[in-house]
Protein backbone atom coordinates (compact mmCIF):
# COMPACT_ATOMS: atom_id res chain seq x y z
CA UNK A 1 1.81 -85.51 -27.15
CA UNK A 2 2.99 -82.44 -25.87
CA UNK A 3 4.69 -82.94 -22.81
CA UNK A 4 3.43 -80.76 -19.70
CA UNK A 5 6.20 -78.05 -18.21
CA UNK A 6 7.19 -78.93 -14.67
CA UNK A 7 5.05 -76.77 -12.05
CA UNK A 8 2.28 -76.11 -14.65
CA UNK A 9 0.16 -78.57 -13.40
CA UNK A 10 0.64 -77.08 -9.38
CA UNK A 11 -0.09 -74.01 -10.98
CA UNK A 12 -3.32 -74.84 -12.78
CA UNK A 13 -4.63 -76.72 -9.82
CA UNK A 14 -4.05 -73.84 -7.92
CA UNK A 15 -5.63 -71.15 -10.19
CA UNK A 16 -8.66 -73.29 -10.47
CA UNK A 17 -8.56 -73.74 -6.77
CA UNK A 18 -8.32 -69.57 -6.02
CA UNK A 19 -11.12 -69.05 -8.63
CA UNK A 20 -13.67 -71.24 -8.33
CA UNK A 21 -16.70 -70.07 -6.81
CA UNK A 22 -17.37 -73.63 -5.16
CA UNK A 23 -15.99 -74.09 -1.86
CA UNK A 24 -12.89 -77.26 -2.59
CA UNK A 25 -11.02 -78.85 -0.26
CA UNK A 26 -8.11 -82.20 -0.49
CA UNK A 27 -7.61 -84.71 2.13
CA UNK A 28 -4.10 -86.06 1.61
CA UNK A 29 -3.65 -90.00 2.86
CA UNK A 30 -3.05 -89.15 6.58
CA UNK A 31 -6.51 -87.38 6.68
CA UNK A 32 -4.81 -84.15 6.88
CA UNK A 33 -6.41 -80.82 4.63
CA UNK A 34 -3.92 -79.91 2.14
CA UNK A 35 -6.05 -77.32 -0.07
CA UNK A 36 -9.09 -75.33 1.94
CA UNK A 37 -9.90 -72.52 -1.43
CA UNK A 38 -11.13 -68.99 -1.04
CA UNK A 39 -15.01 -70.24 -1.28
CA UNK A 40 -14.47 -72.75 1.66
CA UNK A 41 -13.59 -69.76 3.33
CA UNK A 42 -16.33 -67.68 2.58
CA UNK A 43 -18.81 -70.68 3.25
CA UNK A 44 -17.66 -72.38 6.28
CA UNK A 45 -16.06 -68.59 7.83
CA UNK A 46 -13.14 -70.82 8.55
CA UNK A 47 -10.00 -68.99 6.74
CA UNK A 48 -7.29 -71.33 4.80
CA UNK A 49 -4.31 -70.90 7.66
CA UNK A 50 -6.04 -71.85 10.56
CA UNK A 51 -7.68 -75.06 9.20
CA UNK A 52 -4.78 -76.80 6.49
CA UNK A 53 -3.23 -79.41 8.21
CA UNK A 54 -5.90 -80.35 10.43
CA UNK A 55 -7.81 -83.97 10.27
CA UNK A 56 -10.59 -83.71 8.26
CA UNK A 57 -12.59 -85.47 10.78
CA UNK A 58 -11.44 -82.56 13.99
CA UNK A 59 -12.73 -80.08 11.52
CA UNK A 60 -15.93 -81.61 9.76
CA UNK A 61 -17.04 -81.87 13.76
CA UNK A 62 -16.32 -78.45 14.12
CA UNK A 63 -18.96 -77.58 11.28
CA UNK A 64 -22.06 -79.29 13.06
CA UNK A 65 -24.53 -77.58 14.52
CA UNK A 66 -24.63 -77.44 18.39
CA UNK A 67 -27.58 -79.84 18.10
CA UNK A 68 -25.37 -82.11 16.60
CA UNK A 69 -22.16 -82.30 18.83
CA UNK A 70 -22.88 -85.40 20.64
CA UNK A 71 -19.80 -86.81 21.89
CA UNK A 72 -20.20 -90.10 19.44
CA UNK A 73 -20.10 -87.70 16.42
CA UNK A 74 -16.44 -87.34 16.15
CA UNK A 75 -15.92 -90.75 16.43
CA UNK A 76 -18.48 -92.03 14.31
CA UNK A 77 -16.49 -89.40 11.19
CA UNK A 78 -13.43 -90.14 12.44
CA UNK A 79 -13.88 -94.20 11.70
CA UNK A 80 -16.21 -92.96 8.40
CA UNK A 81 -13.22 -90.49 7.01
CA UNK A 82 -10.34 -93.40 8.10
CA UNK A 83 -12.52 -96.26 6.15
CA UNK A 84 -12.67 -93.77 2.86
CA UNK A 85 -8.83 -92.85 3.32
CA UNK A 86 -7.70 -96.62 3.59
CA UNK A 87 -10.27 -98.17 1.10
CA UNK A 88 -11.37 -95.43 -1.76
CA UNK A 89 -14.71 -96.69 -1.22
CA UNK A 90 -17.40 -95.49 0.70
CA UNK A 91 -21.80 -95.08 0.19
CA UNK A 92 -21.32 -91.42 0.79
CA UNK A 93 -19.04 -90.84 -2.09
CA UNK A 94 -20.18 -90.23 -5.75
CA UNK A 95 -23.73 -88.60 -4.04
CA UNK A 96 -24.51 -84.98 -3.18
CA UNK A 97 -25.54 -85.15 0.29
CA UNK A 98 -27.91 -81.49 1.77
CA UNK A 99 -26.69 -81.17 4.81
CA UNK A 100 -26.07 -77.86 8.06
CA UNK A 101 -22.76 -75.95 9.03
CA UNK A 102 -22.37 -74.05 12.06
CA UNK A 103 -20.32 -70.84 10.88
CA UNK A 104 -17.80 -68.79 14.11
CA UNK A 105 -20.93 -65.95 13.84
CA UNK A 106 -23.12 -68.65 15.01
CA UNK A 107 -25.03 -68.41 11.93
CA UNK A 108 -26.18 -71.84 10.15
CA UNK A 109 -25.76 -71.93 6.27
CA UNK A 110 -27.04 -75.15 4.32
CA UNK A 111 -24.74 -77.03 2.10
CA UNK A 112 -24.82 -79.52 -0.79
CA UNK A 113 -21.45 -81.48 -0.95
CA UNK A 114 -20.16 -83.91 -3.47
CA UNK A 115 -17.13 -86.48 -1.90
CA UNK A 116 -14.67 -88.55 -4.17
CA UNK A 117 -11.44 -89.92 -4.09
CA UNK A 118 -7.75 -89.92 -6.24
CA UNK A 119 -5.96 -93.19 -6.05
CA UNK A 120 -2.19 -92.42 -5.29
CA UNK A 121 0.67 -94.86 -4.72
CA UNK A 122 0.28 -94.43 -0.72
CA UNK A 123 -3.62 -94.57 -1.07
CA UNK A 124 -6.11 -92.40 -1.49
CA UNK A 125 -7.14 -88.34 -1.27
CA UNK A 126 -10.11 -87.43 -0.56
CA UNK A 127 -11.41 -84.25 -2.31
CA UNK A 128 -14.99 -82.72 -1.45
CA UNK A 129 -16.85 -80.10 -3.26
CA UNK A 130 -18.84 -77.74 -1.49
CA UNK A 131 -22.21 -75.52 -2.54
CA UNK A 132 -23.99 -72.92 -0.17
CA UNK A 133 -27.85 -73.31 -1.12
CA UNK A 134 -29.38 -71.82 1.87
CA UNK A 135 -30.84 -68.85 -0.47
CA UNK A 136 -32.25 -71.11 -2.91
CA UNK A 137 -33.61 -73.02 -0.13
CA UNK A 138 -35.24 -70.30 1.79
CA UNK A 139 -36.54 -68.95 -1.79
CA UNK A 140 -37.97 -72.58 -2.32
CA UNK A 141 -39.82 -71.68 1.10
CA UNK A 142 -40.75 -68.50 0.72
CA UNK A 143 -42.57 -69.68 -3.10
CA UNK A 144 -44.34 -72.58 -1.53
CA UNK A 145 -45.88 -70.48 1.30
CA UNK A 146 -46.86 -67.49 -1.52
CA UNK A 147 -48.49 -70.14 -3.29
CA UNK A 148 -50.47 -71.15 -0.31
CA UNK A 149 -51.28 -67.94 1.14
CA UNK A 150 -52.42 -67.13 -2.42
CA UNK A 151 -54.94 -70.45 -2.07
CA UNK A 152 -56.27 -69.22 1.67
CA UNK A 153 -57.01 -65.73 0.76
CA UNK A 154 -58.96 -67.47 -2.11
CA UNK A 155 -60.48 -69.47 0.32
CA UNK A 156 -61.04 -66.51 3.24
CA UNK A 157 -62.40 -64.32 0.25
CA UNK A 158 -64.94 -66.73 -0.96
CA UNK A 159 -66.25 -68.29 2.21
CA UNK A 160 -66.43 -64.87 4.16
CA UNK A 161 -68.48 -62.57 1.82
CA UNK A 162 -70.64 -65.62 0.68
CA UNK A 163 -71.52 -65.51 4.49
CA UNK A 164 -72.24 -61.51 4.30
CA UNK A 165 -74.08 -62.12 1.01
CA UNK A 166 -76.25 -65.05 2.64
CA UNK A 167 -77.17 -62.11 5.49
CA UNK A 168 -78.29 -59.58 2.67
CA UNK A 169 -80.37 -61.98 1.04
CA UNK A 170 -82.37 -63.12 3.63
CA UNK A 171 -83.37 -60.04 5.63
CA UNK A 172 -83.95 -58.34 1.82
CA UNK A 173 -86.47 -61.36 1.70
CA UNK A 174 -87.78 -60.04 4.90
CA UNK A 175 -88.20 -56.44 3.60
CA UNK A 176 -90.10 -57.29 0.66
CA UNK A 177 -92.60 -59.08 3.23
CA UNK A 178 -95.62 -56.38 4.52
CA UNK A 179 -95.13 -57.27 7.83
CA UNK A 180 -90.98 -57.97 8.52
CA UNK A 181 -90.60 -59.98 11.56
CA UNK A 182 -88.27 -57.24 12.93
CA UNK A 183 -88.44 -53.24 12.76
CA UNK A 184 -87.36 -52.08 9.43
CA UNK A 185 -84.80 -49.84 10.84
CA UNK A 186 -83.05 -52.90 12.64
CA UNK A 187 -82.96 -54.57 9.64
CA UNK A 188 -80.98 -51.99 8.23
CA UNK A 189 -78.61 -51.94 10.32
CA UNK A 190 -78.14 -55.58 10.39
CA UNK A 191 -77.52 -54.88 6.08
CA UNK A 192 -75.52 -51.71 7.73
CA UNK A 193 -73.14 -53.76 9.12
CA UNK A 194 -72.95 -56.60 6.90
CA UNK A 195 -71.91 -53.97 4.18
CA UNK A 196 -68.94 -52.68 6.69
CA UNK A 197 -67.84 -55.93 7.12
CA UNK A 198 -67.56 -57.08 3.14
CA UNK A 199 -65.35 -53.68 3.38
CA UNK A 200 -63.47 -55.25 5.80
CA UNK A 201 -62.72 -58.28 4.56
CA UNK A 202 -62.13 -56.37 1.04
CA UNK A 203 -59.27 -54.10 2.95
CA UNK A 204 -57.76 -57.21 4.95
CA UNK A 205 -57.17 -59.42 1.22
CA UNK A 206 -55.35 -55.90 -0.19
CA UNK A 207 -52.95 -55.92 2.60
CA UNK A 208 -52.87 -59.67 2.95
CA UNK A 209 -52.17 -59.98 -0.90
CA UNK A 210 -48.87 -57.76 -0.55
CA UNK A 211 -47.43 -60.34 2.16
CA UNK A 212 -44.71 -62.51 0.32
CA UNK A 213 -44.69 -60.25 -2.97
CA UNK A 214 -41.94 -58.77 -1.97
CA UNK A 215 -38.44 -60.98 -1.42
CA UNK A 216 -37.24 -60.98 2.04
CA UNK A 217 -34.81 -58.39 3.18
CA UNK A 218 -32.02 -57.92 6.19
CA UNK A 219 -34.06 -55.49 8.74
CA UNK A 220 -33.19 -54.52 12.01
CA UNK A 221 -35.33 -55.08 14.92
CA UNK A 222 -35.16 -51.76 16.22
CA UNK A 223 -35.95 -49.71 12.81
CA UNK A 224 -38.91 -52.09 12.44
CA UNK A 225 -40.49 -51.28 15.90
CA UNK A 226 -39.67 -47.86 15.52
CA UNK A 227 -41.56 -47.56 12.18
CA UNK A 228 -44.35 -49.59 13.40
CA UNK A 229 -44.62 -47.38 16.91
CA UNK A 230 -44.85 -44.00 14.68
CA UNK A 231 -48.83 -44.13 13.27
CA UNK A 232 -49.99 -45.32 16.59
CA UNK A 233 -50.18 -42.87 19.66
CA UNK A 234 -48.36 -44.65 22.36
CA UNK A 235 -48.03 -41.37 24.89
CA UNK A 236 -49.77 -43.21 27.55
CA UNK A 237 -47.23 -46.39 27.48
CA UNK A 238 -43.58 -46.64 28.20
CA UNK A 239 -42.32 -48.17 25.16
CA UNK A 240 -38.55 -49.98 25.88
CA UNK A 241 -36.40 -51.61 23.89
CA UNK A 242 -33.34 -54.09 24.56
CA UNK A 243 -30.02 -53.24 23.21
CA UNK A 244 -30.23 -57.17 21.95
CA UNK A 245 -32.66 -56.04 19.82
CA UNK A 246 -31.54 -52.65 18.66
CA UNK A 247 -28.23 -54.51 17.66
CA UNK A 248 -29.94 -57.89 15.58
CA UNK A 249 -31.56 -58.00 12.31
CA UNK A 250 -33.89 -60.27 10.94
CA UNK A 251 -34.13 -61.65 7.30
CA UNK A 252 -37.75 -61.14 6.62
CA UNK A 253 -41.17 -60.04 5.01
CA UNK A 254 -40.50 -56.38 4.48
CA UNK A 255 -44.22 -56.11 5.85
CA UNK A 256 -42.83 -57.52 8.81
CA UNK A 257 -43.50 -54.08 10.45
CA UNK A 258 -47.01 -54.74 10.08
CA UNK A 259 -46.23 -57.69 12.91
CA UNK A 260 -45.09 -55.13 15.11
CA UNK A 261 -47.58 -52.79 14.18
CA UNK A 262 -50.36 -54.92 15.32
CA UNK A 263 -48.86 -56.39 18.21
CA UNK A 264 -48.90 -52.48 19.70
CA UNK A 265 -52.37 -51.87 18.27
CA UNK A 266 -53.23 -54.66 19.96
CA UNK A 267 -51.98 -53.78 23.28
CA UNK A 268 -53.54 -50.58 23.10
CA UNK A 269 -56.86 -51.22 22.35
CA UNK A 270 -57.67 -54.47 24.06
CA UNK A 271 -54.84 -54.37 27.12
CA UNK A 272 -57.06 -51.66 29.04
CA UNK A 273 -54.77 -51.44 32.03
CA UNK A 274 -51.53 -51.49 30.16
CA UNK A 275 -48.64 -48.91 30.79
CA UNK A 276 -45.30 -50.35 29.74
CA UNK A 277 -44.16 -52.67 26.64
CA UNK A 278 -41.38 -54.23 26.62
CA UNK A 279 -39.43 -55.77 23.78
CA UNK A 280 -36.34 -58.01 24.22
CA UNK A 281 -34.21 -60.59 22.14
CA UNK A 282 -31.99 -63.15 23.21
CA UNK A 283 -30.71 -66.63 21.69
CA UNK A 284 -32.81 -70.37 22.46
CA UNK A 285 -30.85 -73.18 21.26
CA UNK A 286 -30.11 -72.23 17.98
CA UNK A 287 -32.82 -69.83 17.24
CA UNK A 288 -33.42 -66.21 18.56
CA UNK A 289 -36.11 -65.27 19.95
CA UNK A 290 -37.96 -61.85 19.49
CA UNK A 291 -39.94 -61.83 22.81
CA UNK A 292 -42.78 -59.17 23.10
CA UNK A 293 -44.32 -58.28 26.61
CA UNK A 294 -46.95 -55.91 27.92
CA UNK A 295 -48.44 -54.80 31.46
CA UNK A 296 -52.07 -55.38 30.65
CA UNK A 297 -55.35 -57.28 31.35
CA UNK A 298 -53.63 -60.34 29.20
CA UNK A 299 -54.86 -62.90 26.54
CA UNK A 300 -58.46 -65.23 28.43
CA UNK A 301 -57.13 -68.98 28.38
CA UNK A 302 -60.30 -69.67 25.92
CA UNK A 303 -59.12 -67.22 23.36
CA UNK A 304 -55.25 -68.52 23.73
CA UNK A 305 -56.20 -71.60 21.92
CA UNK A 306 -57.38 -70.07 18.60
CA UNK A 307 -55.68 -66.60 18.78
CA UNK A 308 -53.88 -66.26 15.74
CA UNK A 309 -56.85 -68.32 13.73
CA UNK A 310 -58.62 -66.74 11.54
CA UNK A 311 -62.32 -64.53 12.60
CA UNK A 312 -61.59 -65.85 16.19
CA UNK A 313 -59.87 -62.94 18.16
CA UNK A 314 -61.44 -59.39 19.06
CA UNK A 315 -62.54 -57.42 16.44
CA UNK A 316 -62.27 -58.54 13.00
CA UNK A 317 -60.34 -61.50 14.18
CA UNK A 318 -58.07 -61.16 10.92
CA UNK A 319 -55.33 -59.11 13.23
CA UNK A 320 -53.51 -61.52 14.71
CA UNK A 321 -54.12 -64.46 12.04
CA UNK A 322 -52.26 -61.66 9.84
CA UNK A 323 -49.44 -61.54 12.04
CA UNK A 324 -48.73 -65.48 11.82
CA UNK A 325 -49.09 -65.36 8.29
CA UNK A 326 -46.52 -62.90 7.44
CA UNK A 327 -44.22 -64.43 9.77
CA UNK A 328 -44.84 -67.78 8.34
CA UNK A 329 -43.35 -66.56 4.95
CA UNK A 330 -40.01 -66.98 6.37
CA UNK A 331 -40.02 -69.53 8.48
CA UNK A 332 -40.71 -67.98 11.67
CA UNK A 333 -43.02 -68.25 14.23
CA UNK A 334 -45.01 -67.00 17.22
CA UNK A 335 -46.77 -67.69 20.09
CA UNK A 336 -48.23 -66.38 23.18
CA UNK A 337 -47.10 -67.24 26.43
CA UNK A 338 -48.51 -64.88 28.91
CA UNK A 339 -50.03 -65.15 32.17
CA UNK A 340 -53.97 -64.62 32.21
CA UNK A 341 -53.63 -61.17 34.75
CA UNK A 342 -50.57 -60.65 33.95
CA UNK A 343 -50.36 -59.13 30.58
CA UNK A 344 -49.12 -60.61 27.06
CA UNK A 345 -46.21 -62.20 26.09
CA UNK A 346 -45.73 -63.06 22.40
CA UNK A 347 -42.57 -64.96 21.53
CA UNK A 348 -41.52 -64.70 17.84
CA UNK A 349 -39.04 -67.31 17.18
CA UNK A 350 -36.97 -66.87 14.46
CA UNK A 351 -34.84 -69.83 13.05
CA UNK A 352 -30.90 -70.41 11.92
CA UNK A 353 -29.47 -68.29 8.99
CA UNK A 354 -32.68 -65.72 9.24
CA UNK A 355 -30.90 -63.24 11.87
CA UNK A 356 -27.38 -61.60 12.47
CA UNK A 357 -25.83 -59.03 14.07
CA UNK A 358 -26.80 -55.29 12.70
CA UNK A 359 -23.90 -53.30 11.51
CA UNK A 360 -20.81 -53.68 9.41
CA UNK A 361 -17.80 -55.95 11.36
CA UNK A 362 -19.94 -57.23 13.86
CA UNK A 363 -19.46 -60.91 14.85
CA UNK A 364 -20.52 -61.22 17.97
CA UNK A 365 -23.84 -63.34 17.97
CA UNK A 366 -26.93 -61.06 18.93
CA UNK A 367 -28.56 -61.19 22.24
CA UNK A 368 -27.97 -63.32 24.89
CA UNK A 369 -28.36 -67.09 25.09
CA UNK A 370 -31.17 -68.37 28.26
């Protein structure tokens, strides 16, 4: 057998540490980090000199979410980590376990990781292989909610022009009669209007068929509100938006504008006495929070209830279930939270890992926290 060259094993381990596009760490016997690789880095936003020869436990606590950082966490991996180090053994090891990192930007990134140990002569390392998957996880979302949208508009299709059809068939029953029960000219516009509303619901499944086809992509807040404020003529409004906004973006539905779009419309059409919107952002917890406020008449507390369901609000009623739908595509969500007389306000909430600061080098986490 050929006998290996002193060093060449440090150096292999090393080269296969640098390039391996799995984040890697070791955990010598003390429960100190010996090796943190370049993909640790770039995963966890933790670089290699400030974390090797910390405990393992000190910095897996660091990695939990806010949510998380209860004071009997540290203790509970501290005794988990010391049990692995002193007996090789452990239920967690030999498993990949799915589980949340906070990063320094305050982003959240989802993780697989895979935990073994290396028997020495003082005991045992630890090493622990590390995958980022929130991509593939938001792209598992994002298919699963195409696929249902696909079903509803199916379903909103079907059921809504059968209902036109069922109008046309039964007042062309009552034409054919000599002596209609109602003048023939209001029976044509009853057909009148049934026909405008099939063209409707025609035009609403063309745009709602585009939500989702597109993958998600980084957008700020401002250049969406801004695109969405340029077909509609808001002269007669004050139109402001916070710099937490104009400084954020959101990973979304490029027809995310449409949100916006509507949400103005909205405000403009139905809001009668309004003369300012406002839009602001600022960070809840872990999310942020896209809040969108006007000076009008408000939402009526029996319309609140069903607003964003389908046929239920003014108009058309597809408006605002539109909204919620193309929202839903990646993970966000929205409600409204107004006062009845005292104009709208629609909070879009939008969850870990979807939003970051706009602009190259920024690390500061966008908007405010409340």
């Amino acid at each position: 057998m050929e006998e290996e060259v002193p060093g060449l094993c440090e150096e292999k381990l090393s080269r296969f540490l640098e390039f391996s596009r799995d984040g890697i760490l070791i955990v010598d016997e003390t429960g100190s980090i010996t090796a943190w690789n370049p993909a640790m880095e770039e995963i966890s936003g933790r670089s290699r000199s400030d974390i090797l020869g910390k405990k393992i436990w000190d910095v897996q606590y660091s990695l939990l979410p806010d949510a998380k950082k209860v004071p009997s966490a540290l203790d509970h991996i501290r005794d988990q980590a010391q049990d692995i180090l002193g007996t090789g053994s452990s239920p967690s090891l030999g498993h990949t376990h799915e589980h949340e990192i906070l990063r320094p930007d305050l982003t959240v990134r989802t993780v697989e990781s895979f935990l073994f140990t290396i028997p020495t002569e003082k005991g045992f390392l630890v090493s622990g292989i590390m995958r980022d998957i929130t991509d593939r996880k938001k792209a598992d979302h994002t298919l699963r909610e195409v696929n249902r949208k696909l079903g509803l508009l199916s379903s909103i299709t079907r059921h809504d022009i059968n209902n036109q059809l069922m109008i046309f068939s039964g007042y062309l029953m009552l034409l054919d009669g000599e002596n209609p029960a109602l003048p023939r000219s209001e029976i044509m516009g009853i057909l009148n209007r049934a026909t405008a509303k099939i063209q409707k619901i025609l035009a609403f499944t063309k745009e709602y068929q585009a939500v989702g086809i597109t993958a998600p992509a980084w957008q700020p807040i401002g250049e969406i509100i801004s695109m969405a404020k340029a077909t509609l003529d808001t002269a007669r409004v004050t139109l402001a938006i916070a710099p937490s906004c104009q400084n954020t973006e959101v990973l979304a539905d490029p027809m995310i504008v449409r949100v916006f779009y509507n949400l103005l419309d909205n405000s403009l059409r139905h809001g009668e006495t309004v003369t300012e919107i406002r839009f602001s952002c600022h960070r809840e917890g872990g999310n942020l929070l896209i809040v969108y406020e006007d000076n009008g008449t408000g939402i009526a507390e029996t319309i609140r209830p069903v607003l964003f369901e389908r046929g239920k609000g003014k108009n058309t009623g597809y408006g605002m279930f539109l909204i919620r739908e193309i929202l839903a595509i990646t993970g966000f969500t929205i409600a409204e939270k107004g006062a009845t007389a005292g104009g709208v306000r629609f909070e879009i909430t939008v969850p870990p890992g979807s939003f970051r600061a706009a602009g190259p080098g920024r690390s500061e986490p966008p908007g405010q926290a409340r």
